[in-house]
PDB file of N, CA and C in Angstrom:
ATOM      1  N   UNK A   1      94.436 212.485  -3.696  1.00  0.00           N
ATOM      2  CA  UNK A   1      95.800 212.494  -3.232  1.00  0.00           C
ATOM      3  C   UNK A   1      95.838 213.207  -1.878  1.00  0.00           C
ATOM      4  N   UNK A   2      96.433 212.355  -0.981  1.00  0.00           N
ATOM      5  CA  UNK A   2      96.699 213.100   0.516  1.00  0.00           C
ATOM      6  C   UNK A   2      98.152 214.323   0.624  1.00  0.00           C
ATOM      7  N   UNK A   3      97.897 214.804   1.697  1.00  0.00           N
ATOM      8  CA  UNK A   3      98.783 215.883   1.665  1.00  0.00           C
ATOM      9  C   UNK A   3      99.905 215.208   1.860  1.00  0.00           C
ATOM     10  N   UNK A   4     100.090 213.966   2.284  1.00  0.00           N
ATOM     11  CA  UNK A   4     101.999 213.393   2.295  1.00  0.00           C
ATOM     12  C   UNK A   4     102.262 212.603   1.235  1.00  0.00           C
ATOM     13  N   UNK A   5     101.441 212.300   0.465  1.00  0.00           N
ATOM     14  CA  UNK A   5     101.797 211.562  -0.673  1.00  0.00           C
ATOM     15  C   UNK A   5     101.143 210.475  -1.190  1.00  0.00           C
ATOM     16  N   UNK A   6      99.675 210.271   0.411  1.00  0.00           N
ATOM     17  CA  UNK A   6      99.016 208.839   0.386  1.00  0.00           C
ATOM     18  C   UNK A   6      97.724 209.038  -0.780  1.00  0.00           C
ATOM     19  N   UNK A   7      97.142 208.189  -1.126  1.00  0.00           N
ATOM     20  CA  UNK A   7      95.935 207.764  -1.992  1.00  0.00           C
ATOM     21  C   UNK A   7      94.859 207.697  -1.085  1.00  0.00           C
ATOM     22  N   UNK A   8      93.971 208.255  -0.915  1.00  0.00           N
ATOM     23  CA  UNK A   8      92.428 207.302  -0.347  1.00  0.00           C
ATOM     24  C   UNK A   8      92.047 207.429  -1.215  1.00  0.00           C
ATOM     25  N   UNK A   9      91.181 205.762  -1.879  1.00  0.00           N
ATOM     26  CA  UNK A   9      90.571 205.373  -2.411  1.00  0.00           C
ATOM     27  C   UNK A   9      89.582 205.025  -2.118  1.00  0.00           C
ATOM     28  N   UNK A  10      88.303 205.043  -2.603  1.00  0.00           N
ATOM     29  CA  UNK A  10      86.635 204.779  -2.354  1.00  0.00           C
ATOM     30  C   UNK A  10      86.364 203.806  -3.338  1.00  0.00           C
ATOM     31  N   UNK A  11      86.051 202.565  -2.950  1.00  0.00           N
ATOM     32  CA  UNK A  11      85.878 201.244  -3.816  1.00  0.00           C
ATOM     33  C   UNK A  11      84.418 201.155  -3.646  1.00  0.00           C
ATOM     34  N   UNK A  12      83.072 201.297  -3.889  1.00  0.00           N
ATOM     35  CA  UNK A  12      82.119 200.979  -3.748  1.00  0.00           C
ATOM     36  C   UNK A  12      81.540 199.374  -3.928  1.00  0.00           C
ATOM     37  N   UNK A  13      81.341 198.728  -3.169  1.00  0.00           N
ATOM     38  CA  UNK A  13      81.060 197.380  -2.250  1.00  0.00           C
ATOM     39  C   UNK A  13      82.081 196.491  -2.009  1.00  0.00           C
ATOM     40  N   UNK A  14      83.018 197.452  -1.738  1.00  0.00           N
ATOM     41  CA  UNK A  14      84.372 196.721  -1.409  1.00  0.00           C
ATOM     42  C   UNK A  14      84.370 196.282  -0.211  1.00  0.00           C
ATOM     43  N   UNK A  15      84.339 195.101   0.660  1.00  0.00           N
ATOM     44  CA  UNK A  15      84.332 195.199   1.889  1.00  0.00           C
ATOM     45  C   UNK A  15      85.604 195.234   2.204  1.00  0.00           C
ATOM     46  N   UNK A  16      86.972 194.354   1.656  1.00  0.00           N
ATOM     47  CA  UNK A  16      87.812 194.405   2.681  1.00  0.00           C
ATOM     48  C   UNK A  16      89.040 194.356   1.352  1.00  0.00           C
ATOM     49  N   UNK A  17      90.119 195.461   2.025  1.00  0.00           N
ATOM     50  CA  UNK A  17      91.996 194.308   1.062  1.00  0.00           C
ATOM     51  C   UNK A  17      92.302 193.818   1.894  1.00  0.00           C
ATOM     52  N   UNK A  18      93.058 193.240   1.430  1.00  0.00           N
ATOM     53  CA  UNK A  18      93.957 191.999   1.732  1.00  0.00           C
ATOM     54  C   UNK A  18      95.387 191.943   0.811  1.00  0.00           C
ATOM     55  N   UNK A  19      96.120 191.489   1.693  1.00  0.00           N
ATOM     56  CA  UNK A  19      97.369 191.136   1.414  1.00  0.00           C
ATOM     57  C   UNK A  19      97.761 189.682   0.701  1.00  0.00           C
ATOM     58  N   UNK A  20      97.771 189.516  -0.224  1.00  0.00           N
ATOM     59  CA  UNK A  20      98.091 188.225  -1.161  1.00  0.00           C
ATOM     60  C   UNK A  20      99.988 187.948  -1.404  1.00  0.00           C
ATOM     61  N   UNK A  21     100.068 187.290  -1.751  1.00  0.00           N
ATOM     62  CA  UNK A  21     101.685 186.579  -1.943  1.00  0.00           C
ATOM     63  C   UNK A  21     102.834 187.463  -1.395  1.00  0.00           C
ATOM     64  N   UNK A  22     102.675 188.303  -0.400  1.00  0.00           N
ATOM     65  CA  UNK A  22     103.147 189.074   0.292  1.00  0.00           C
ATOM     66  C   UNK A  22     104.285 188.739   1.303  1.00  0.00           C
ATOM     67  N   UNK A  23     104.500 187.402   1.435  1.00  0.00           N
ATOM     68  CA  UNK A  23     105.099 186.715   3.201  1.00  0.00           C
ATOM     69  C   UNK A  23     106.756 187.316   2.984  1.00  0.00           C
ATOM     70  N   UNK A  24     107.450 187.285   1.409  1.00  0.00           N
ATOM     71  CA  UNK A  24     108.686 187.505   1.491  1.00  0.00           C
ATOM     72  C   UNK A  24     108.469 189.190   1.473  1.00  0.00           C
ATOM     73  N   UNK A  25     107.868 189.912   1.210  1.00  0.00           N
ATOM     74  CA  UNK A  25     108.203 191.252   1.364  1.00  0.00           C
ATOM     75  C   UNK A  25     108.186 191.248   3.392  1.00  0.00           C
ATOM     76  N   UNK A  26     107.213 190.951   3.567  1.00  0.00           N
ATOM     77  CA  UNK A  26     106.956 190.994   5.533  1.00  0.00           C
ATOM     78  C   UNK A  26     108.223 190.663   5.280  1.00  0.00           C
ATOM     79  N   UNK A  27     109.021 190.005   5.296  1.00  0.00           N
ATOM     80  CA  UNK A  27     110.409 189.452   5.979  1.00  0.00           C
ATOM     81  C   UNK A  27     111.282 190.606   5.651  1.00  0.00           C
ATOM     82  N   UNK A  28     111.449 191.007   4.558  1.00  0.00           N
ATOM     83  CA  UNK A  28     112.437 192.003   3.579  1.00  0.00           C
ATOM     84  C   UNK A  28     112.229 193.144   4.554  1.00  0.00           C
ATOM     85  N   UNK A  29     111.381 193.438   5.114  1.00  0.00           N
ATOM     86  CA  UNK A  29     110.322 194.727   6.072  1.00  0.00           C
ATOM     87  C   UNK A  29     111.115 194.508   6.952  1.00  0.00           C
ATOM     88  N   UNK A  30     111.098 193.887   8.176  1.00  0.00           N
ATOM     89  CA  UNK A  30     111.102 193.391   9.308  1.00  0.00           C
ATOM     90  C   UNK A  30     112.762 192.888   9.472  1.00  0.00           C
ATOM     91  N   UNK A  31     113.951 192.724   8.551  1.00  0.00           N
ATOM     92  CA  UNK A  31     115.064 192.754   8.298  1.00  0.00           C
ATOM     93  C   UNK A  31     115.590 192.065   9.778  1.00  0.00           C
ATOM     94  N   UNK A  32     115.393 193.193  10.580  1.00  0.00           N
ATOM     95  CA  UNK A  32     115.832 192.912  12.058  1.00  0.00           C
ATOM     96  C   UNK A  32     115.440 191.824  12.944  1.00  0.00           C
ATOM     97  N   UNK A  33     114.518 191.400  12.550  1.00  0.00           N
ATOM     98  CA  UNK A  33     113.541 189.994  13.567  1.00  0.00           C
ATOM     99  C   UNK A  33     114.155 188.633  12.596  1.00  0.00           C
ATOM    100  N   UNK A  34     114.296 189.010  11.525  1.00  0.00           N
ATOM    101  CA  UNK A  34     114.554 188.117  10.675  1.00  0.00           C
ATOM    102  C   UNK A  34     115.775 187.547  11.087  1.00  0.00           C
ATOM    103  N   UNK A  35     117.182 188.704  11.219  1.00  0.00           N
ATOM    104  CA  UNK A  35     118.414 188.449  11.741  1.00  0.00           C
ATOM    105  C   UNK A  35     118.420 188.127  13.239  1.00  0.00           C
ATOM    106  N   UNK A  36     117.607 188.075  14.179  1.00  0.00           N
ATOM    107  CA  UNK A  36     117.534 187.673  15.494  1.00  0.00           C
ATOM    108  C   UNK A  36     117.127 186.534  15.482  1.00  0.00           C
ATOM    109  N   UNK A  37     116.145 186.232  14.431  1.00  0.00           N
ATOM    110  CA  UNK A  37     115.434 184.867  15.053  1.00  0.00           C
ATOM    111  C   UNK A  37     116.774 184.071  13.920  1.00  0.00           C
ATOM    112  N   UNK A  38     117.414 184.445  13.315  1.00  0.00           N
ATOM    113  CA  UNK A  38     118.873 182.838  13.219  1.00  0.00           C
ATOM    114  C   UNK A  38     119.130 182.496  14.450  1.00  0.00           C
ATOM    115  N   UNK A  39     119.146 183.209  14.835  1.00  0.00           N
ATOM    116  CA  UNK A  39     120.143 183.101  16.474  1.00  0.00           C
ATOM    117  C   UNK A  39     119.502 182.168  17.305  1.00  0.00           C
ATOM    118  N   UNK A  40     118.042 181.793  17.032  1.00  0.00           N
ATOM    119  CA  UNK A  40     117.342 180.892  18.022  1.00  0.00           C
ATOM    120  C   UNK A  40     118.071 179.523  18.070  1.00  0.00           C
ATOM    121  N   UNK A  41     118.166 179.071  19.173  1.00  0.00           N
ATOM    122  CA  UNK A  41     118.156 177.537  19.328  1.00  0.00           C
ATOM    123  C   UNK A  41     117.525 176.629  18.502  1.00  0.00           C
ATOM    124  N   UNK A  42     116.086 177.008  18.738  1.00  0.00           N
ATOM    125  CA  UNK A  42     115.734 175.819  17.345  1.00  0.00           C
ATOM    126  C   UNK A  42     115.001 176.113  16.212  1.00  0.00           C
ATOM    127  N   UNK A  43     115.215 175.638  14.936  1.00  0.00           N
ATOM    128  CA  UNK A  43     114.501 175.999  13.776  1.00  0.00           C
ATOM    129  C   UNK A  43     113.645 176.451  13.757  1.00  0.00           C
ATOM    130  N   UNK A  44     112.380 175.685  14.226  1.00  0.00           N
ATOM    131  CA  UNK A  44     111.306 175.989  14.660  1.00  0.00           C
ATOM    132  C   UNK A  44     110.806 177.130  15.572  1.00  0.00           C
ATOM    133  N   UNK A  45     111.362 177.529  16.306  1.00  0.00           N
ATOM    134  CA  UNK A  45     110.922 178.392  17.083  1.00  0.00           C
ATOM    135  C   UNK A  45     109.976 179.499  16.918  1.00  0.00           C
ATOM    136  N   UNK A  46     109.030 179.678  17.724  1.00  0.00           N
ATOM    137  CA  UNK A  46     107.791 180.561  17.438  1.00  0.00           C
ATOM    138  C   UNK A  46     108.311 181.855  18.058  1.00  0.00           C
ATOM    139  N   UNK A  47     108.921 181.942  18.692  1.00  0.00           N
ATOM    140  CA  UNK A  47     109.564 183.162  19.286  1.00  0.00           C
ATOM    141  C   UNK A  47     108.142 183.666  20.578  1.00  0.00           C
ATOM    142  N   UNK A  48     107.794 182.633  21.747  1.00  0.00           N
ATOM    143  CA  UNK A  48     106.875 183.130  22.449  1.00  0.00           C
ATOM    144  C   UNK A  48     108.013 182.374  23.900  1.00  0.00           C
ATOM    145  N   UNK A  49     107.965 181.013  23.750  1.00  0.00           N
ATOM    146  CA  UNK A  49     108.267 180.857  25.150  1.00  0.00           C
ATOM    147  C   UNK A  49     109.165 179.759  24.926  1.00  0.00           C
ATOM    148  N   UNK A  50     109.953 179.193  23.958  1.00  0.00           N
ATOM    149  CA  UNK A  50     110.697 178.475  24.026  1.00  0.00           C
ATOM    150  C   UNK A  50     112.101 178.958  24.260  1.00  0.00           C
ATOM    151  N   UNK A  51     112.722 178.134  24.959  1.00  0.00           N
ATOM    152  CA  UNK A  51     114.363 178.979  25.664  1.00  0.00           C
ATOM    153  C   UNK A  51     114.907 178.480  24.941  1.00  0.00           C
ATOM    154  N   UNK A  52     116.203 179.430  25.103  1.00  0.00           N
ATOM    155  CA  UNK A  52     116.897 179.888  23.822  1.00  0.00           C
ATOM    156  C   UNK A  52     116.595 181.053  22.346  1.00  0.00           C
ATOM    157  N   UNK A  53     115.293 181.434  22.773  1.00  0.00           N
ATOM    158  CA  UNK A  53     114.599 182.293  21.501  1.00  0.00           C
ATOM    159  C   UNK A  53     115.623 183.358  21.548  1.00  0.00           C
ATOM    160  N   UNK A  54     116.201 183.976  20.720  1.00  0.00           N
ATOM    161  CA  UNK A  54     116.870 185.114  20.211  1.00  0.00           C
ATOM    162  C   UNK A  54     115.853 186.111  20.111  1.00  0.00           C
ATOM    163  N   UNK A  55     114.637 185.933  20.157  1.00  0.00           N
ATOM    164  CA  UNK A  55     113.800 187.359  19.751  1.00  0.00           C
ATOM    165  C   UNK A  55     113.344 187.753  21.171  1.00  0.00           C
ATOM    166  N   UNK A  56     113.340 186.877  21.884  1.00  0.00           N
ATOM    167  CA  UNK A  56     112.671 187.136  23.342  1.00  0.00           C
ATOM    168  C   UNK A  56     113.796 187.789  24.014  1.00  0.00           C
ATOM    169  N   UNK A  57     115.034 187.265  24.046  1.00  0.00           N
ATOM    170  CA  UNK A  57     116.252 188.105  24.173  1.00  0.00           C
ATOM    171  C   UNK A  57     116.128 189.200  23.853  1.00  0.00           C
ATOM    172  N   UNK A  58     116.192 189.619  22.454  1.00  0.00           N
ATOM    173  CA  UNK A  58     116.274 190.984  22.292  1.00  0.00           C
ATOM    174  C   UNK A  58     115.324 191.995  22.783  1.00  0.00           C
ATOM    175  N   UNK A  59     113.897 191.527  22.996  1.00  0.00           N
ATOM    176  CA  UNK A  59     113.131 192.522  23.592  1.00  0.00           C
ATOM    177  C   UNK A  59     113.808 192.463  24.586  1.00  0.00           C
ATOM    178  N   UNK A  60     113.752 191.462  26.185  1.00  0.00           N
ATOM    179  CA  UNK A  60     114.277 191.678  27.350  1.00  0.00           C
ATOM    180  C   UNK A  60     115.213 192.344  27.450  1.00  0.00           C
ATOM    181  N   UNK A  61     116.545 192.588  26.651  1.00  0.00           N
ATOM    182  CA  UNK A  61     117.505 193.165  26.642  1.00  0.00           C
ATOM    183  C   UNK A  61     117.006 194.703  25.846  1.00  0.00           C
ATOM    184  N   UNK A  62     115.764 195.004  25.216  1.00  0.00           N
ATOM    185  CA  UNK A  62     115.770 196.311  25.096  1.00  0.00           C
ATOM    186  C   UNK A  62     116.614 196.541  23.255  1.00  0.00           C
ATOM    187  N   UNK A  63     116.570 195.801  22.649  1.00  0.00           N
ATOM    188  CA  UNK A  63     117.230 195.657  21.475  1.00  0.00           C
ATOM    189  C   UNK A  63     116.086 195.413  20.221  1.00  0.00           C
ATOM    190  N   UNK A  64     115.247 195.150  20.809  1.00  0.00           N
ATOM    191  CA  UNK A  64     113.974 195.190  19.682  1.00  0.00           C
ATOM    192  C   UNK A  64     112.869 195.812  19.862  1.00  0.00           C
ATOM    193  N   UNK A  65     112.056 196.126  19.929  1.00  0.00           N
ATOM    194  CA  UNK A  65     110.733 197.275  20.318  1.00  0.00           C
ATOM    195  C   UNK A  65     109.640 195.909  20.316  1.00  0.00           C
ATOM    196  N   UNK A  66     108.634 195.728  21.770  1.00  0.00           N
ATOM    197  CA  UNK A  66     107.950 194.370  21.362  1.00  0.00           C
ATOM    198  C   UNK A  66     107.110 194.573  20.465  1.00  0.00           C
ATOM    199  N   UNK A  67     106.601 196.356  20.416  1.00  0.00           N
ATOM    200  CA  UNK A  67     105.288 197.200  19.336  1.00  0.00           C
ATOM    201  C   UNK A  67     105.768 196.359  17.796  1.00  0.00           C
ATOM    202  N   UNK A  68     106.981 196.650  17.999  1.00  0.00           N
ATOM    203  CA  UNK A  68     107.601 196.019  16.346  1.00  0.00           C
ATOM    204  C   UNK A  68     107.618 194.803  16.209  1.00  0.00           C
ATOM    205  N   UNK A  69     107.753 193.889  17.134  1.00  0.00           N
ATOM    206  CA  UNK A  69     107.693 192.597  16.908  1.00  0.00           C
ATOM    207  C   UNK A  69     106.064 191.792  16.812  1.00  0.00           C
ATOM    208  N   UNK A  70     105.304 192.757  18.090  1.00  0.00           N
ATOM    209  CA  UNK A  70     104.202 192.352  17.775  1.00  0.00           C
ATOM    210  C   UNK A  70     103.104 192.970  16.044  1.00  0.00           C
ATOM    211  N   UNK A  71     103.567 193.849  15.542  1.00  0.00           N
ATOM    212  CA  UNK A  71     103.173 194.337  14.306  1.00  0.00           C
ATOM    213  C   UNK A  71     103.678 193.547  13.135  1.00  0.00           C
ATOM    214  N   UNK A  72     105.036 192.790  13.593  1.00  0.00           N
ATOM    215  CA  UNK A  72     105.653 191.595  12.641  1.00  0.00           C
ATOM    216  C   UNK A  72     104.563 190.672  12.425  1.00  0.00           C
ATOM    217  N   UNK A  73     104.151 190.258  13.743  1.00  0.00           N
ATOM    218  CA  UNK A  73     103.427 188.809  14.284  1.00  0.00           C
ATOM    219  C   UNK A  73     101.982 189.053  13.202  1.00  0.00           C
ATOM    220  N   UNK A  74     101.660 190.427  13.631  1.00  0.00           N
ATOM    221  CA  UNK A  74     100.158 190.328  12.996  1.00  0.00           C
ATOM    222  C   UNK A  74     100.186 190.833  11.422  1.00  0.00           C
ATOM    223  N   UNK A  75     101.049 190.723  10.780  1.00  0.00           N
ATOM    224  CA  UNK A  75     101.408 191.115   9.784  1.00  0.00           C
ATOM    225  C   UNK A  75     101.616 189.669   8.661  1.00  0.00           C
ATOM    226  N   UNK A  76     102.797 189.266   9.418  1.00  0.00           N
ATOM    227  CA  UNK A  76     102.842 187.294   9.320  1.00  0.00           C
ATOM    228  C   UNK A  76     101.111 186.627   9.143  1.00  0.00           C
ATOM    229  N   UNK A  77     100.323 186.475  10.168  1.00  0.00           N
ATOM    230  CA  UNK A  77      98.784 186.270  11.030  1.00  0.00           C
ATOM    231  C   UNK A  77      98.262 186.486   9.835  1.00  0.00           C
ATOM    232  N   UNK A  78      98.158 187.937   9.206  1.00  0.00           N
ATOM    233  CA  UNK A  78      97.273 188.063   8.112  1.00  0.00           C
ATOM    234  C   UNK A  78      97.741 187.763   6.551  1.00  0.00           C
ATOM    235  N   UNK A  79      98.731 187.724   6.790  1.00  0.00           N
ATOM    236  CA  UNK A  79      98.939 187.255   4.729  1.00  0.00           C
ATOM    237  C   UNK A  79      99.061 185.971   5.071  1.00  0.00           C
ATOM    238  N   UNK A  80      99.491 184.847   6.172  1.00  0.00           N
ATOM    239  CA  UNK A  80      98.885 183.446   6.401  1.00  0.00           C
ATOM    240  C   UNK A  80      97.641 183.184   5.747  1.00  0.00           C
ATOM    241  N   UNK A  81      96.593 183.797   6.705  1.00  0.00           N
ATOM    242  CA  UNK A  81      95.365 184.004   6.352  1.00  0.00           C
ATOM    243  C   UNK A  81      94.884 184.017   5.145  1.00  0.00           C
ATOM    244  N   UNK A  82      95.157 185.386   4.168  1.00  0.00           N
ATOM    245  CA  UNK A  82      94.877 185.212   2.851  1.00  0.00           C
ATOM    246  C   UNK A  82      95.610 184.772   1.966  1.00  0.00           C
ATOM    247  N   UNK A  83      96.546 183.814   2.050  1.00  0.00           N
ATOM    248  CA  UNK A  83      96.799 182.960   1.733  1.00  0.00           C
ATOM    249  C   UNK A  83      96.388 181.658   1.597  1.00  0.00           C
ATOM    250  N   UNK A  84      95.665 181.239   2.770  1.00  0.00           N
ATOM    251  CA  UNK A  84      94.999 180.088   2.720  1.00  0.00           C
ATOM    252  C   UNK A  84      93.599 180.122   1.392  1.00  0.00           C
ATOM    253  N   UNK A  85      93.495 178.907   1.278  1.00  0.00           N
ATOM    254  CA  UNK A  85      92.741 178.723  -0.154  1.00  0.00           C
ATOM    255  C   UNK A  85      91.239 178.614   0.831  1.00  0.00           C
ATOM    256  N   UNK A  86      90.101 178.936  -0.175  1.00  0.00           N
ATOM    257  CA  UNK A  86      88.872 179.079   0.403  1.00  0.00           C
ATOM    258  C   UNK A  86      88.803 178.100   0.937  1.00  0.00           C
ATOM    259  N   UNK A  87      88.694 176.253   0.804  1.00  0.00           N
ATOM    260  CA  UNK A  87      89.011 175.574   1.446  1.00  0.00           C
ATOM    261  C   UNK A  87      89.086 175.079   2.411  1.00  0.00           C
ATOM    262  N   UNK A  88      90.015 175.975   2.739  1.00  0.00           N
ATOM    263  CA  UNK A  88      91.365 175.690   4.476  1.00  0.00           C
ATOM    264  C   UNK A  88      90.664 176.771   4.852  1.00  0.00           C
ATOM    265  N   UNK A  89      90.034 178.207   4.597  1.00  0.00           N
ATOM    266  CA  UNK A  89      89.492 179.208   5.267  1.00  0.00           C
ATOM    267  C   UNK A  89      87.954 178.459   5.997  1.00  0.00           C
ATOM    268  N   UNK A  90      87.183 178.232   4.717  1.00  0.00           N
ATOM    269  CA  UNK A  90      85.490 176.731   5.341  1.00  0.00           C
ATOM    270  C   UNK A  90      85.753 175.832   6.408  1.00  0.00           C
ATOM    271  N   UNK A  91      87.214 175.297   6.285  1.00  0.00           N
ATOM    272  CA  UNK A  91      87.175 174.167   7.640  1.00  0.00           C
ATOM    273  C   UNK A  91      87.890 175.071   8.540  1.00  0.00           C
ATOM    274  N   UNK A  92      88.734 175.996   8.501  1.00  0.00           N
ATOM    275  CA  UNK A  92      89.113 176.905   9.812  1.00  0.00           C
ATOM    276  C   UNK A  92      87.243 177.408  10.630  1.00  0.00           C
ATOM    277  N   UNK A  93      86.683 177.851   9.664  1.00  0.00           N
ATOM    278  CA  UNK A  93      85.606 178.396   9.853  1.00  0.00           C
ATOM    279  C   UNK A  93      84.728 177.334  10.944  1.00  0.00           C
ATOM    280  N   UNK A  94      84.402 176.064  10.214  1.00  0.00           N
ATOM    281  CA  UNK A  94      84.108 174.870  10.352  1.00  0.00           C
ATOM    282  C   UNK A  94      84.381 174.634  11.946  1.00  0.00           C
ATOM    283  N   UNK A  95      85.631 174.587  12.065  1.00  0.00           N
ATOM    284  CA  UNK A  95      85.859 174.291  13.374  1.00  0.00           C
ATOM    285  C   UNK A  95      85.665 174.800  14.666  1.00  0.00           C
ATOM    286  N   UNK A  96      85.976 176.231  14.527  1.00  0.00           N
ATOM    287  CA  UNK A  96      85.706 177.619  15.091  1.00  0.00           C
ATOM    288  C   UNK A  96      84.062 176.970  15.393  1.00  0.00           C
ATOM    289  N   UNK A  97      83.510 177.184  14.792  1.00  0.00           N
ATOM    290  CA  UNK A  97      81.490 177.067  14.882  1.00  0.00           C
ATOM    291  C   UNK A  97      81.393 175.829  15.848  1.00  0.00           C
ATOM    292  N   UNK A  98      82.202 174.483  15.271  1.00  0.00           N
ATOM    293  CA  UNK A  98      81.965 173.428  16.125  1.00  0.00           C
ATOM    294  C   UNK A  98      82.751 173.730  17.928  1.00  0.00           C
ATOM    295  N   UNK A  99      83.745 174.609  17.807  1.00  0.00           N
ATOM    296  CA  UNK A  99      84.041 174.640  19.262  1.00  0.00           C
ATOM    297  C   UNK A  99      83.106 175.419  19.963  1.00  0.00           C
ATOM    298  N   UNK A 100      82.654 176.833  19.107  1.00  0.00           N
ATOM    299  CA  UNK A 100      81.491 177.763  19.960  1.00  0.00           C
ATOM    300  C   UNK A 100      80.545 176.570  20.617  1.00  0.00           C
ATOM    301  N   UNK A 101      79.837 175.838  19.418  1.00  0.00           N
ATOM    302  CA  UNK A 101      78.583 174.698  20.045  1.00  0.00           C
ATOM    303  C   UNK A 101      78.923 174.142  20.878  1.00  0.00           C
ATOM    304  N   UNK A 102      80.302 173.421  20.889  1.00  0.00           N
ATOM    305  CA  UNK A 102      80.335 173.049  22.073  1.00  0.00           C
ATOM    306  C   UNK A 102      80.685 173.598  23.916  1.00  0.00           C
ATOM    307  N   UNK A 103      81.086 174.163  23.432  1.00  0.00           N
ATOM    308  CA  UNK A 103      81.504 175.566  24.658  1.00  0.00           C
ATOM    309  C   UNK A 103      79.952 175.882  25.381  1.00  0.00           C
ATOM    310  N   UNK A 104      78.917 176.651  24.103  1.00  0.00           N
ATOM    311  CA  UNK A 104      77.580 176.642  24.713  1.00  0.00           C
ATOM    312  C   UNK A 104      77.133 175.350  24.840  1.00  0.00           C
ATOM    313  N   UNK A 105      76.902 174.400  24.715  1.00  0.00           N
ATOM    314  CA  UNK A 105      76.481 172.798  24.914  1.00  0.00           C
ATOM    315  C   UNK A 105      76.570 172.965  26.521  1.00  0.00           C
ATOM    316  N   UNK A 106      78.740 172.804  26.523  1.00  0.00           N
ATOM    317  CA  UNK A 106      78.769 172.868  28.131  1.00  0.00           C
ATOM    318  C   UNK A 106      78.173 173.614  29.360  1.00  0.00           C
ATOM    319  N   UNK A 107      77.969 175.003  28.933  1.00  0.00           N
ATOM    320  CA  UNK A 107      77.206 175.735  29.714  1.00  0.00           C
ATOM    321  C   UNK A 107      76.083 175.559  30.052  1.00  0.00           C
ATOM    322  N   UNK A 108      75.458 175.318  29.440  1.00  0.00           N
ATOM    323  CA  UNK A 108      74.151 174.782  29.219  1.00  0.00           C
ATOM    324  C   UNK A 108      74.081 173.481  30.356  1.00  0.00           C
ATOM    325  N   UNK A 109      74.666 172.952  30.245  1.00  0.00           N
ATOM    326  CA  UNK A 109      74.156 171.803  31.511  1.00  0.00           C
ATOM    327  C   UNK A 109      75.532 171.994  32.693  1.00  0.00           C
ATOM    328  N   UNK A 110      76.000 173.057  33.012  1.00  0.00           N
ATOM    329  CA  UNK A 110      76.751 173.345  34.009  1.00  0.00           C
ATOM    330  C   UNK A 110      75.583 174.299  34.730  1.00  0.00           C
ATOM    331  N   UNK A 111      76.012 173.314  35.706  1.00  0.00           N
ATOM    332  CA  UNK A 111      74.586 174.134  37.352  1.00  0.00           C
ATOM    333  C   UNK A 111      75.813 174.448  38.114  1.00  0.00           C
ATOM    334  N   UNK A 112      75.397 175.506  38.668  1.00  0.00           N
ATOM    335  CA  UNK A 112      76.516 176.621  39.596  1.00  0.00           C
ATOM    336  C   UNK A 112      75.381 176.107  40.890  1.00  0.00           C
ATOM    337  N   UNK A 113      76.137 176.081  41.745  1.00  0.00           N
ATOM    338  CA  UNK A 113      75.134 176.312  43.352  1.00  0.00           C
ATOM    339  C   UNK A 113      75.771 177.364  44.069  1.00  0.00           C
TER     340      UNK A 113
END
């Protein structure tokens, strides 16, 4: 038990947690991004560069903290992630490997003079 109230725990060959069925608590968290991004123009909106975004507003205007929005983003990023089924993680993987090869492929016969 930590002195504010926290747990460290020692899992021996634990490599990693993870966040599982988690996406509606992130939202419940984050309350405030949640109520800005209604406001967007369109459903869809990723909240990076499409006009009309309500969240891009509120940072520019100083009404949202971007630290907080970007801690939303990577918060969202990772329970996506473990969420995805092993699956969809092999061909994410999959693809990733096939772009490195090709990336080095290109280099490989790019002559600089």
């Amino acid at each position: 038990m930590l002195e504010h109230g926290g747990l460290l725990i020692d899992m021996p060959g634990m490599r990693e947690l993870g966040m599982l069925g988690v996406s509606e608590g992130i939202d419940d968290s984050f309350a405030d991004i949640q109520a800005h991004s209604r406001n967007c123009r369109f459903a869809d909106c990723t909240h990076t560069s499409e006009p009309g975004c309500a969240i891009q507003s509120a940072i520019t205007q100083g009404e949202l903290d971007p630290a907080h929005f970007h801690n939303f983003l990577k918060l969202k990023n990772e329970s996506a992630f473990h969420d995805m089924s092993r699956l969809e993680k092999r061909k994410k993987d999959r693809a990733f490997g096939k772009f490195v090869r090709s990336v080095t492929k290109a280099k490989g016969k790019r002559k600089d003079y």
